[in-house]
Protein backbone atom coordinates (compact mmCIF):
# COMPACT_ATOMS: atom_id res chain seq x y z
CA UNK A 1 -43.53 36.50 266.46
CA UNK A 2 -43.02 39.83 264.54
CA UNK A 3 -45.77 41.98 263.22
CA UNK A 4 -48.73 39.50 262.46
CA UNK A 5 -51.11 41.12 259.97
CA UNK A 6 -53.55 43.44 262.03
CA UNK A 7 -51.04 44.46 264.27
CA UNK A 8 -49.27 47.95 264.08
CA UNK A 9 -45.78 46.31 262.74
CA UNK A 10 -42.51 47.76 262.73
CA UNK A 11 -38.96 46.95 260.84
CA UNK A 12 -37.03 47.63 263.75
CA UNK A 13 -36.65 44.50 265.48
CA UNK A 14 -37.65 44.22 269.27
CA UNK A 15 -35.03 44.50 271.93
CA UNK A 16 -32.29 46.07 269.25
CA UNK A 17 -31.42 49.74 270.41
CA UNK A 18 -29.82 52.50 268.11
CA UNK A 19 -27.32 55.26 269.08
CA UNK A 20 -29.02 58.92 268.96
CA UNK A 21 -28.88 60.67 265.28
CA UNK A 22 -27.35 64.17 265.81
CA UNK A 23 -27.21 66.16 262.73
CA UNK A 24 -24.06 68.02 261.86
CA UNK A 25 -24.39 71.94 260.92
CA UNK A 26 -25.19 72.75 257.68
CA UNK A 27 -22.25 72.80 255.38
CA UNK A 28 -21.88 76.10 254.02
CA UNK A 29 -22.56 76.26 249.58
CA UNK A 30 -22.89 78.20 247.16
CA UNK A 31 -24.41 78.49 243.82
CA UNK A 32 -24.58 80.71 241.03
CA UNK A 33 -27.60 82.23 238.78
CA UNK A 34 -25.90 83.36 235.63
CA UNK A 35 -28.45 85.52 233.10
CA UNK A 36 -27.98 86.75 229.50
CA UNK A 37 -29.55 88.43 226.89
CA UNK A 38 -30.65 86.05 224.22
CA UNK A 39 -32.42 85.88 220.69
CA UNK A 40 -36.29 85.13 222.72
CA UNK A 41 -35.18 86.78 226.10
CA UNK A 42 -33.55 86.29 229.06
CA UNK A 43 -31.77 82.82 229.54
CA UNK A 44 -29.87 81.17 232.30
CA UNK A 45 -26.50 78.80 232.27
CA UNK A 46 -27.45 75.12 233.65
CA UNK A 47 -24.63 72.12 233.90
CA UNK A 48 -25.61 68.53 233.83
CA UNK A 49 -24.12 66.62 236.54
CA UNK A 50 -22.00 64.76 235.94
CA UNK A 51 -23.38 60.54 237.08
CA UNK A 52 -20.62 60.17 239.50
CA UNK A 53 -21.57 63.17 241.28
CA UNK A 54 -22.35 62.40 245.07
CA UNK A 55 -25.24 64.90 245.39
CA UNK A 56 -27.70 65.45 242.41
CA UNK A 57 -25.86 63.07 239.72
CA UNK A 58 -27.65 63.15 236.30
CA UNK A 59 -29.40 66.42 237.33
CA UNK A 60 -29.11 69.95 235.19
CA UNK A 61 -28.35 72.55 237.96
CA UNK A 62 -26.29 76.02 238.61
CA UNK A 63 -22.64 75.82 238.88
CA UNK A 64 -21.38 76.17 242.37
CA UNK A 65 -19.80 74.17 245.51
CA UNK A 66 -18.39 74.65 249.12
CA UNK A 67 -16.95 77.40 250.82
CA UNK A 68 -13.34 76.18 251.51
CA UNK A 69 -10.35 77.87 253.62
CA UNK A 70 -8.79 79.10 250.54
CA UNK A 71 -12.09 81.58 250.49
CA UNK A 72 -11.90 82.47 254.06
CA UNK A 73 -8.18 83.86 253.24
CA UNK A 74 -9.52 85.20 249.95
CA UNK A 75 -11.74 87.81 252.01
CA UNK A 76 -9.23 89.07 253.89
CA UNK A 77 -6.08 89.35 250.86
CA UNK A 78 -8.89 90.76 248.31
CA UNK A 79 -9.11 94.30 248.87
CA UNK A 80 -12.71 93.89 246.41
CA UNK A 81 -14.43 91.29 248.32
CA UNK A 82 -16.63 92.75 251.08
CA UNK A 83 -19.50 92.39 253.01
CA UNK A 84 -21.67 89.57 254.68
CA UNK A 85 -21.95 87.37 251.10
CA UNK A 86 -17.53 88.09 250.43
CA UNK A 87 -16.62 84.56 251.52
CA UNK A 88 -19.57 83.14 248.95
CA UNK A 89 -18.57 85.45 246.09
CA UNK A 90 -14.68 84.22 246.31
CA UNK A 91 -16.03 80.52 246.36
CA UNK A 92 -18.25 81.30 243.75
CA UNK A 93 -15.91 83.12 241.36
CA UNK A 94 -12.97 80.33 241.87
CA UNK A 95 -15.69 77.47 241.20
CA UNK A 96 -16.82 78.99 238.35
CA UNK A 97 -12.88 79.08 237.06
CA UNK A 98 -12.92 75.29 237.96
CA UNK A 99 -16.46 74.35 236.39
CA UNK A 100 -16.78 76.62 233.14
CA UNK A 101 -13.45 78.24 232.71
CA UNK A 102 -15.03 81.73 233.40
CA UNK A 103 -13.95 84.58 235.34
CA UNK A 104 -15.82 87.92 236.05
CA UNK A 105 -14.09 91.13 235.83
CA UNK A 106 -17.01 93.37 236.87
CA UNK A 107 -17.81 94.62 233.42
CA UNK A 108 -18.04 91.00 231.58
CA UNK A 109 -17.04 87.55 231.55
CA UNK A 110 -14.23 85.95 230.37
CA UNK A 111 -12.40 82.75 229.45
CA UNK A 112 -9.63 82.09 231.92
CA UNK A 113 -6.50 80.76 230.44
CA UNK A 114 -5.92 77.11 230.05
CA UNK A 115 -2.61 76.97 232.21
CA UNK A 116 -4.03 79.30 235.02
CA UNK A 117 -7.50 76.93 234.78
CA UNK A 118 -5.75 74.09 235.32
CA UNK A 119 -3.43 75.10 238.33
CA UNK A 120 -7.03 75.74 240.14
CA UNK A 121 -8.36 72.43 239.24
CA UNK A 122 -5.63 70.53 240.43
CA UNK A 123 -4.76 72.90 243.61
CA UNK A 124 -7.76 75.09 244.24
CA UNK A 125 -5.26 77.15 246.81
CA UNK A 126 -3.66 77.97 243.55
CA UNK A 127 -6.64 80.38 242.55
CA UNK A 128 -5.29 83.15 245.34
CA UNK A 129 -2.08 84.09 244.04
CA UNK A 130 -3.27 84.04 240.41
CA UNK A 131 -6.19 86.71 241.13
CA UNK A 132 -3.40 88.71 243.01
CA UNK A 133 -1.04 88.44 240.77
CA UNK A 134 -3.44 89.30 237.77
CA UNK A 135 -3.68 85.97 236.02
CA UNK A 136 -7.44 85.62 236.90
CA UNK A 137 -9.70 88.54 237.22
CA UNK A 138 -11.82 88.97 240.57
CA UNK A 139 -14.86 91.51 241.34
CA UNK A 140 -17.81 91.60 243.62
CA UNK A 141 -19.30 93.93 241.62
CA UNK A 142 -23.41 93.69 240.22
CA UNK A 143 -22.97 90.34 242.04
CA UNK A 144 -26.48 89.86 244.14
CA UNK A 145 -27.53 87.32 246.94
CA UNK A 146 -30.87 86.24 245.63
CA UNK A 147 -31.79 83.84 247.88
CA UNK A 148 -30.98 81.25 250.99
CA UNK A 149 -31.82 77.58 251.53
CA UNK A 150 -31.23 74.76 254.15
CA UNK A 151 -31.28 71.21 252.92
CA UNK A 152 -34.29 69.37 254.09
CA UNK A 153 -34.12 67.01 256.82
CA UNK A 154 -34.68 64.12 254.50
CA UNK A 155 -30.47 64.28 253.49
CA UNK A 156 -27.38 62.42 254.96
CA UNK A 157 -25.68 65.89 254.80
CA UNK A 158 -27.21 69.28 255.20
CA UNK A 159 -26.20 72.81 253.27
CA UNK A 160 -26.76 76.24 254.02
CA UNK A 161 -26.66 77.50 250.01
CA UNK A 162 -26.37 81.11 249.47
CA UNK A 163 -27.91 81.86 245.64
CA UNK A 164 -25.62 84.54 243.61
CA UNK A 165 -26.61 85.85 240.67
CA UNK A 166 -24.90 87.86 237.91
CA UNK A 167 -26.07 89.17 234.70
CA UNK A 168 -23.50 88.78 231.80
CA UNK A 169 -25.08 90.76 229.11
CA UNK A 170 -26.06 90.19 225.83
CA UNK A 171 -25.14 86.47 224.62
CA UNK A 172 -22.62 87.88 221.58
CA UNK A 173 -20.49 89.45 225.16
CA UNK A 174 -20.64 85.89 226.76
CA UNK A 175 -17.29 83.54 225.69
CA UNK A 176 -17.95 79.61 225.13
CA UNK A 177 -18.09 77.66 228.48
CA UNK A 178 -15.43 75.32 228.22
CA UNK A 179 -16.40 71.48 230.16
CA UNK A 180 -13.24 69.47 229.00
CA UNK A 181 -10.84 70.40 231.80
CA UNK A 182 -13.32 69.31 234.65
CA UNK A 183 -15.30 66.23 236.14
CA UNK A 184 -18.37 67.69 237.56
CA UNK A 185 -20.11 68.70 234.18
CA UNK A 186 -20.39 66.68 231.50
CA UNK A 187 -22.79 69.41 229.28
CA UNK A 188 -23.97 72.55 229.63
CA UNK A 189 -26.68 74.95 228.25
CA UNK A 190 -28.15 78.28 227.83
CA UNK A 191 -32.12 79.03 227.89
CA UNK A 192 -34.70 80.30 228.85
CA UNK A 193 -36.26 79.68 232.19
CA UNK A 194 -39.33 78.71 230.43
CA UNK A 195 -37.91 76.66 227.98
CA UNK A 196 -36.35 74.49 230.61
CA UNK A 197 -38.60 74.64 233.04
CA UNK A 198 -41.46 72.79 230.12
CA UNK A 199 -38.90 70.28 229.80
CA UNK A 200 -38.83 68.90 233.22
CA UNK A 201 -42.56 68.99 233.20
CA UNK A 202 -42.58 66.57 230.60
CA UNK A 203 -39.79 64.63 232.66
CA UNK A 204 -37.32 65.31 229.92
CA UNK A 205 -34.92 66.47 232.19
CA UNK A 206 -33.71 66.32 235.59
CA UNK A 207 -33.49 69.45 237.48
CA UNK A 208 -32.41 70.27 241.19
CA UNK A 209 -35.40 71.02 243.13
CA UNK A 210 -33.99 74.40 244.42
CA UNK A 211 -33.25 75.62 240.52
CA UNK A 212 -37.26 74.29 239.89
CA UNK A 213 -38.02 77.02 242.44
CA UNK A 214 -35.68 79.63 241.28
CA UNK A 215 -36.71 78.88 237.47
CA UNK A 216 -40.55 78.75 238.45
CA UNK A 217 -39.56 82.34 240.30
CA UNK A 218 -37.88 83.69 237.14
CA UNK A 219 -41.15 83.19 234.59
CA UNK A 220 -43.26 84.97 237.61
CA UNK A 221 -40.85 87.65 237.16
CA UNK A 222 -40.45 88.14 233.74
CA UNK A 223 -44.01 88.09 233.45
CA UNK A 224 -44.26 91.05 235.96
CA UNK A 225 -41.18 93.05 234.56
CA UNK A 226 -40.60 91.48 231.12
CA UNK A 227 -36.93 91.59 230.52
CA UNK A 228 -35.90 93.97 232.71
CA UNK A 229 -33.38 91.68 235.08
CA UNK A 230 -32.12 94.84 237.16
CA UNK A 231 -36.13 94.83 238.75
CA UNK A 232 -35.92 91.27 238.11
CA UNK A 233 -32.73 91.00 240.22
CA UNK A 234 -33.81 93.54 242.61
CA UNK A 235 -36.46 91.96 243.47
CA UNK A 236 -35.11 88.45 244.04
CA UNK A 237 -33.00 89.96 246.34
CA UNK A 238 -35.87 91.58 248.73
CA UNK A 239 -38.20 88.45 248.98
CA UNK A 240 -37.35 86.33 251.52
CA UNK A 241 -36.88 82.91 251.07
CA UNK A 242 -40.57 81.74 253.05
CA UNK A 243 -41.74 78.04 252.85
CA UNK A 244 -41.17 76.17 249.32
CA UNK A 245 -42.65 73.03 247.59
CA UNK A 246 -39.65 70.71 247.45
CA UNK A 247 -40.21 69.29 243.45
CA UNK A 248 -37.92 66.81 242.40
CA UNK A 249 -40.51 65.83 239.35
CA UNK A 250 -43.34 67.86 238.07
CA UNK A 251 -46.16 66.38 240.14
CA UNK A 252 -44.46 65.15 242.78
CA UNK A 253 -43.44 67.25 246.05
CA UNK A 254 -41.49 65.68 249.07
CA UNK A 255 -42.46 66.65 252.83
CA UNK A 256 -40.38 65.31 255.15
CA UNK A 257 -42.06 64.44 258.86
CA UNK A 258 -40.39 63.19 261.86
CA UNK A 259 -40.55 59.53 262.76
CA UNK A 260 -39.21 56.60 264.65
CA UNK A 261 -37.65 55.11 261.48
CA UNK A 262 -34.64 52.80 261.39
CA UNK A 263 -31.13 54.82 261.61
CA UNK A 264 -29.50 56.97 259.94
CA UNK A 265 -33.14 58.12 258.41
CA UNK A 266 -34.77 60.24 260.97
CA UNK A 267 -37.72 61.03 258.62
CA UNK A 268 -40.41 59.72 256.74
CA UNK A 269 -41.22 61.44 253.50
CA UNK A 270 -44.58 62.36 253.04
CA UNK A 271 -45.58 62.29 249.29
CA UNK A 272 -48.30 64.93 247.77
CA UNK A 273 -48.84 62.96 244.18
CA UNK A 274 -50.46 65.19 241.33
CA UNK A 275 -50.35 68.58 239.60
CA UNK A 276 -50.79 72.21 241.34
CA UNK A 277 -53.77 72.93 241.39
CA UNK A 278 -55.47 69.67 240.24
CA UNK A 279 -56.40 66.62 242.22
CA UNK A 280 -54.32 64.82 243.90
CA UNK A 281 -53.06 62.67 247.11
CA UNK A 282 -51.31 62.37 250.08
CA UNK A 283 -49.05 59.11 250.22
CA UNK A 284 -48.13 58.32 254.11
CA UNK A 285 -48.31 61.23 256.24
CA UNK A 286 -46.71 59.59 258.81
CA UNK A 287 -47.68 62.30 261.28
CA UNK A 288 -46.74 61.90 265.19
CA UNK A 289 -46.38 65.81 266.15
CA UNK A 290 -48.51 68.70 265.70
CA UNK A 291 -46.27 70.69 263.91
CA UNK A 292 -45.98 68.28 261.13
CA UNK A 293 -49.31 67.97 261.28
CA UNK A 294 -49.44 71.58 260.14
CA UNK A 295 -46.78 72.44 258.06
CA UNK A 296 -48.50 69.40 256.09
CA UNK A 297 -51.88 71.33 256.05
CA UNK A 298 -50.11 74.66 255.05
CA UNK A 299 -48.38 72.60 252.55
CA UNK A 300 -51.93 71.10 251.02
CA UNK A 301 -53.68 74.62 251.16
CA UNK A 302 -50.42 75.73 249.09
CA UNK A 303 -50.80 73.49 246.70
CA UNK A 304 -53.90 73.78 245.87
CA UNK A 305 -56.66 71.38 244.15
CA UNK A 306 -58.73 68.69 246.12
CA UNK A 307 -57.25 65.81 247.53
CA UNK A 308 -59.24 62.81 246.94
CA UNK A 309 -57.72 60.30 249.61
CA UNK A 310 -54.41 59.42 251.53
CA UNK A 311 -52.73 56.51 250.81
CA UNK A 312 -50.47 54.52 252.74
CA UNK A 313 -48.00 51.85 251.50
CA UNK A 314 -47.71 49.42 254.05
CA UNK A 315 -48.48 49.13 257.49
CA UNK A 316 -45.11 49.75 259.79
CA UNK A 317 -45.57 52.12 262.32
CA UNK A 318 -43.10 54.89 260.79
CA UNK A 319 -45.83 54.86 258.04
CA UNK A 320 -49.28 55.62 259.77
CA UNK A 321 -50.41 58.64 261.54
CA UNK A 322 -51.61 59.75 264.86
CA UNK A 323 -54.68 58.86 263.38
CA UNK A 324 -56.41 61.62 265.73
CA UNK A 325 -53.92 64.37 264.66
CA UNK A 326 -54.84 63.27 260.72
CA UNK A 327 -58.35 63.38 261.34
CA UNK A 328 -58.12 67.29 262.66
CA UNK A 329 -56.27 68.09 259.77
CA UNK A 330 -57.92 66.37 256.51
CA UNK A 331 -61.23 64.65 255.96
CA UNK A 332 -60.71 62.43 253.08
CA UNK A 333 -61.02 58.66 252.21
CA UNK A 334 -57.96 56.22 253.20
CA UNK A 335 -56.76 53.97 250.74
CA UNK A 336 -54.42 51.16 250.89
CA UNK A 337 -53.23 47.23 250.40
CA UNK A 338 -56.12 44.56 251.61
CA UNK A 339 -53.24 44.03 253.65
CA UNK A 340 -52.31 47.03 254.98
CA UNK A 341 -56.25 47.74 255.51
CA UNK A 342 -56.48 45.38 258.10
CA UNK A 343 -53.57 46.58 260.20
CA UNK A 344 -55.47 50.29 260.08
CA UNK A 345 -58.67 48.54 260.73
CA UNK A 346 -57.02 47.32 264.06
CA UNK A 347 -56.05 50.65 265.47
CA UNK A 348 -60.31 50.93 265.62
CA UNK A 349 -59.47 54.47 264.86
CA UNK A 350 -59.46 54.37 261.35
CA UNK A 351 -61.21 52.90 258.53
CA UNK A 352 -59.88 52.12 254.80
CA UNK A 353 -62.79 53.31 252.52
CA UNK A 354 -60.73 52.35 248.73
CA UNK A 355 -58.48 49.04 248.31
CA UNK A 356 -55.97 49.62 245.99
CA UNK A 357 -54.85 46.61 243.93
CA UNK A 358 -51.82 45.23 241.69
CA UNK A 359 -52.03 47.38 238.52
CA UNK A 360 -54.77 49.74 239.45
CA UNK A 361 -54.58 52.91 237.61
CA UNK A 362 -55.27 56.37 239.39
CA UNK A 363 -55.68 59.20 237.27
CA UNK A 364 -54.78 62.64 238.99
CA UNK A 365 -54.83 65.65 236.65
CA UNK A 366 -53.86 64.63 233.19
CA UNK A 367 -51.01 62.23 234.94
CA UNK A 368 -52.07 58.48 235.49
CA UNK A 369 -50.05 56.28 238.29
CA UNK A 370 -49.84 52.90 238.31
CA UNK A 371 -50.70 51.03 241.44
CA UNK A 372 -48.10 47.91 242.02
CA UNK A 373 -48.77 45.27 244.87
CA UNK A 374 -44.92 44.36 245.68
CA UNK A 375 -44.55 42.48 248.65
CA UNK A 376 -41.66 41.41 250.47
CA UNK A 377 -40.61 44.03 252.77
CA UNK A 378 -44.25 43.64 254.34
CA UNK A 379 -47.23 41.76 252.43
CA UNK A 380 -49.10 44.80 251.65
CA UNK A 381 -46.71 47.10 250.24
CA UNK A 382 -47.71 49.02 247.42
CA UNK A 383 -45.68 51.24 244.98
CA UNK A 384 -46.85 54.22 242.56
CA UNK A 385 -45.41 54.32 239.02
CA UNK A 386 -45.98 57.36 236.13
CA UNK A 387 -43.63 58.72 233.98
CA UNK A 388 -42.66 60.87 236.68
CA UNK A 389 -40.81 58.29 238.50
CA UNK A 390 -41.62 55.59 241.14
CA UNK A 391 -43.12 56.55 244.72
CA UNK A 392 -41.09 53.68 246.37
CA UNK A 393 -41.73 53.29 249.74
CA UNK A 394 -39.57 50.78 251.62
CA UNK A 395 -38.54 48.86 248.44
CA UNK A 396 -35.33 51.10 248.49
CA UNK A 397 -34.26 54.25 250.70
CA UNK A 398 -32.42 56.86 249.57
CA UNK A 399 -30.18 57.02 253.10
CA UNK A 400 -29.35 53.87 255.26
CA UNK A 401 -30.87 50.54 254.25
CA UNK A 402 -34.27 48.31 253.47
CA UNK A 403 -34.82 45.48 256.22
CA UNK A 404 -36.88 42.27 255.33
CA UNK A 405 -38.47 41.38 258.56
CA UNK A 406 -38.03 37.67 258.66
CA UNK A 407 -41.38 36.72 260.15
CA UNK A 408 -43.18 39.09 258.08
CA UNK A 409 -41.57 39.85 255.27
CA UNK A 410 -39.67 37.52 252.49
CA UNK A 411 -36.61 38.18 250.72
CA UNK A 412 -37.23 35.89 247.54
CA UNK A 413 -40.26 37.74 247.19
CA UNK A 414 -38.77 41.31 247.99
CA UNK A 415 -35.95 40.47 245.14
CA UNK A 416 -38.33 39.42 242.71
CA UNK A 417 -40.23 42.32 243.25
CA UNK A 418 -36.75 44.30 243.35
CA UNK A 419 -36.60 42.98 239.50
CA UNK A 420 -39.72 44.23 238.69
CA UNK A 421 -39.13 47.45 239.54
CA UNK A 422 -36.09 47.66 237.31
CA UNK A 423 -37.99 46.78 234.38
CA UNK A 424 -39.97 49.86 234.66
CA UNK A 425 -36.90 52.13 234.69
CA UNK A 426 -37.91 55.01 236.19
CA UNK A 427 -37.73 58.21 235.68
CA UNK A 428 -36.31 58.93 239.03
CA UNK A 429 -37.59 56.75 242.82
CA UNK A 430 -39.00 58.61 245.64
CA UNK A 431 -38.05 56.57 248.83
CA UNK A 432 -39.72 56.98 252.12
CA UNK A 433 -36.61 57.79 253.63
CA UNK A 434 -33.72 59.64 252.48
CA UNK A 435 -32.83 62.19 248.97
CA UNK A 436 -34.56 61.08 245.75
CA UNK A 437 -32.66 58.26 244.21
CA UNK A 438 -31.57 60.04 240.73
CA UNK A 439 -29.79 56.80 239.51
CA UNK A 440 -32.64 54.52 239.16
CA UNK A 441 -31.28 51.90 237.83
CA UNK A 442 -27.84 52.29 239.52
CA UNK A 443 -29.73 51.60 242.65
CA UNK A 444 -31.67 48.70 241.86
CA UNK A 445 -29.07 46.95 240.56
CA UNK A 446 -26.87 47.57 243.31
CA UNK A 447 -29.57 45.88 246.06
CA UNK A 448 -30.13 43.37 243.56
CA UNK A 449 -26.78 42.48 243.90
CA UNK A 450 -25.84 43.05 247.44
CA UNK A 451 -29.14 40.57 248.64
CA UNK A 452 -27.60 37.85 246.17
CA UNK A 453 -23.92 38.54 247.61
CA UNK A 454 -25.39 37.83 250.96
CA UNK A 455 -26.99 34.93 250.19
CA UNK A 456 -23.82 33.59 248.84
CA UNK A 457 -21.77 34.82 252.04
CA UNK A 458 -24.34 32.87 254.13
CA UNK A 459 -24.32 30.34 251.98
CA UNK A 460 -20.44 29.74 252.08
CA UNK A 461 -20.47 30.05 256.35
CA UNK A 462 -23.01 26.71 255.75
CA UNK A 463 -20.16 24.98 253.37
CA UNK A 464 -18.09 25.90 256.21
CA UNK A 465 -20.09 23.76 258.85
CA UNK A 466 -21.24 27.11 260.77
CA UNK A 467 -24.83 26.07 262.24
CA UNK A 468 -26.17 28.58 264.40
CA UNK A 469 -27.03 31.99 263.37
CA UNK A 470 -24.93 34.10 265.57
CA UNK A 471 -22.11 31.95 263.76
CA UNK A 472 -23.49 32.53 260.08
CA UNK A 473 -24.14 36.13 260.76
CA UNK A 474 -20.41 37.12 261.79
CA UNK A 475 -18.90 35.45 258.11
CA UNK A 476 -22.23 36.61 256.52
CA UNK A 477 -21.31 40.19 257.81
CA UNK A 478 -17.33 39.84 257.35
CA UNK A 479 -17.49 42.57 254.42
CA UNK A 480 -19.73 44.83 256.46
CA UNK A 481 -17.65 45.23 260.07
CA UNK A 482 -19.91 48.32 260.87
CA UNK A 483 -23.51 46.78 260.42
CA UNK A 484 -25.51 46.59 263.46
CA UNK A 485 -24.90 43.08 265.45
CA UNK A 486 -28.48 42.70 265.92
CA UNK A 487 -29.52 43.86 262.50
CA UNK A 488 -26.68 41.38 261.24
CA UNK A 489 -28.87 38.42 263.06
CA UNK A 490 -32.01 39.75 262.03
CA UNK A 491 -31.24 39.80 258.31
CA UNK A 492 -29.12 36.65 258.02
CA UNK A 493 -32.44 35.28 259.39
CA UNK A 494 -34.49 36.52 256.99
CA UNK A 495 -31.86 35.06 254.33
CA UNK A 496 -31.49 31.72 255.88
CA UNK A 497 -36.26 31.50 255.82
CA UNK A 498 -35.53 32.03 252.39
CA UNK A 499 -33.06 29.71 251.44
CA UNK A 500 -35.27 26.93 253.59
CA UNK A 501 -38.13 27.84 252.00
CA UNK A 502 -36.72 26.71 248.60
CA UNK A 503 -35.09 24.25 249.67
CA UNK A 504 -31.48 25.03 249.73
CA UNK A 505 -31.09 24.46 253.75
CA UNK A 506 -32.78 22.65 256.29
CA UNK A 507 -33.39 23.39 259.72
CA UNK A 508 -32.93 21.04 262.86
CA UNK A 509 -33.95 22.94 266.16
CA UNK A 510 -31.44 25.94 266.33
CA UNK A 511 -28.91 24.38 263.34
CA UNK A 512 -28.95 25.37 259.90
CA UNK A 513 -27.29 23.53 257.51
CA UNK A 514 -27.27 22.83 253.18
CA UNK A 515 -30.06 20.64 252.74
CA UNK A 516 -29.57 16.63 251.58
CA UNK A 517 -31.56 17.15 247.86
């Protein structure tokens, strides 16, 4: 039987093996920082993204994109384009064409013609020959590299972003963006880094977590130089990039730490709840190695404030620590489920001093979370909600999908709980593994959904007169070829203890069929 309560339990069922994860090269990105000169000081150019968006829909962030072939040949036709960063600035300048209908001629920006703009939206080969045959202007010049980042392990895909930034002036020089002849934006905005960077503490906005930084960078700056952006810019480009808080919401900063998860997640994400500098909490430092063990502890003595306990959601082994390596590193109460409390209690290396129950409230800072008991995925689960979004845990993942363990877990319950959730709507959900889901409600709704679909596929296979489960999983799975044949069995039983348990089919030895009522 899987995962009684007081044993160290696991999703992954026993005996199922999964191919090796082996993570591609970063893609090479890049973005760009435009500045001006406005009425109350210097201000920056955000887009919103745009919801269909696959990375960071519904998010304000710089304009920018891959590095393509048509830049590669752009560095070696453009006489102007030189140097380590060429390839970025030829991406950059024929993005920002695409995205805003600008151009930069070294001296100030302009508003590229509608005919040449849209010949680079629908071919962006197109934007060579119209820089070399004058059409669109092109120049590397008081373009700066101001910074460097690698996605964090937590993402399907990883980029390599290279941060440009130009300063256009003062705002009377700068022509009107222009969003209708592209998909990616769907509004734009000047301000100032402070301005914006207030709003997404309130959770107002959605911002990418690498523009938080930059942003949070910029006021430091400012403050230093005032409005001086050639020291400004100077000195952006001589710091080097170092070790960041990831911040997708004001409060809430994402460490990723290696685990033995279910594939394609090859992380568990660490949570440190609350405000710089003020009390808060670590939610599942799942730590197994030493060096996650102290990049967390560099990460807490960054942030600053006293922690006043760690909290775990549920009990599955990708969840817990190396409960020796978490002792080294932080002495501080453990709080969790009743639930999950007796699964730690078993390890007789740990002890759970707080038990945190259904609609608890835990004020950090001037932010209060919401405890929420949601079983289903494992009987002690437990969920954080504020305004700043929901800390999930393994209700929904941001990469791969949630399994309902079928002698543990219970997928009536889980979809219930599912539809809970919803009627919170977020601000934005924090997964244990995988990006931040920006979509909230998007992504409820769609497991919502699938879990009913698949009831109704399993269903049907019983209508058919399939009776075992290796039978019912193969038309229950029809629509899914690639799913994993023992993770097809495992969750088609875990559907089919459902539908018995209200009454819709009956079991006789190894035969399921639609019961007699």
């Amino acid at each position: 039987m899987l995962g009684q309560i007081g044993e160290t339990m696991s999703e992954r069922p026993e005996g199922i093996e999964f191919a090796s994860i082996e993570r591609r090269p970063p893609r090479p990105t890049t973005t760009m920082t435009l500045t001006r000169n406005g009425e109350n000081g210097i201000e920056v150019l955000l887009g919103l993204r745009a919801d269909t968006m696959p990375a960071f829909p519904g998010f304000w962030a710089f304009p920018g994109g891959g590095l393509s072939r048509v830049d590669s040949t752009s560095v070696h036709e453009l006489p102007q384009l030189d140097g380590e960063h060429a390839k970025a600035v030829a991406a950059m300048s024929r993005e920002m064409v695409e995205e805003l209908g600008f151009a930069w001629d070294g001296e100030k920006l302009i508003l590229v013609d509608l005919e040449s703009r849209r010949k680079v939206i629908e071919d962006k080969s197109n934007w060579l020959p119209l820089v070399k045959s004058g059409k669109i202007p092109c120049s590397q010049d008081s373009i700066k590299v101001i910074s460097r980042r690698i996605t964090p392990p937590f993402a399907p895909v990883s980029f390599d972003n290279v941060f440009l930034h130009l300063h256009a002036g003062e705002k009377k020089e700068c022509p009107q963006f222009d969003l209708e002849e592209q998909t990616e934006f769907v509004d734009a905005m000047w301000d100032t880094p402070s301005n914006i960077f207030e709003k997404w503490m309130r959770h107002e906005i959605k911002v990418a977590p690498p523009v938080v930084s930059l942003l949070h960078t910029f006021i430091k700056m400012i403050a230093k130089h005032g409005n001086n952006i050639e020291a400004i810019s100077a000195e952006l480009s001589f710091t080097k990039p170092g070790k960041r808080a990831i911040w997708f919401a004001y409060g809430v900063e994402v460490l990723p730490v290696q685990t033995a998860t279910l594939p394609p997640a090859t992380h568990t994400n660490c949570y440190i709840v609350g405000e710089p500098n003020r009390d808060f909490i670590l939610v599942d430092p799942a730590i197994k190695l030493r060096e996650d063990m102290e990049k967390l502890a560099n990460a807490v003595d960054r942030h600053g404030g006293e922690m006043k306990g760690i909290l775990f959601t549920h009990g599955h082994s990708d969840h817990l620590a190396d409960w020796d390596l978490l002792r080294e590193a932080f002495d501080v109460p453990i709080w969790s489920s009743k639930e999950t409390a007796q699964t730690i209690d078993a390890s007789k290396k740990a002890v759970v001093s707080k038990i945190i129950t259904d609609g608890e409230l835990i004020q950090l800072g001037d932010i209060i979370w919401t405890a929420l008991h949601t079983p289903g995925h494992d009987p002690g689960h437990i969920c954080l909600h504020s305004p700043a979004g929901l800390v999930a845990g393994d209700m929904v993942a941001g990469i791969g999908t949630i399994l309902i363990p079928p002698h543990s877990g219970n997928m009536e319950i889980y979809v219930e709980q599912l539809q809970r959730l919803k009627q919170l709507n977020p601000h934005l959900i924090f997964p244990s593994h995988g990006p931040i889901i920006p979509l909230p409600q998007k992504k409820l709704n769609y497991y919502i959904k699938h879990r009913g679909l698949r009831n109704q596929r399993i269903l049907e296979a019983l209508q058919e007169g399939l009776e075992t489960i290796e039978e019912i999983a193969i038309k229950a799975y029809e629509d899914t070829p690639n799913a994993h044949p023992g993770l097809a069995l495992d969750q088609t039983l875990s559907h089919l203890m459902s539908l018995r348990r209200t009454g819709i089919v009956i079991q006789k030895q190894n035969k399921w069929k639609i019961g007699e009522n």
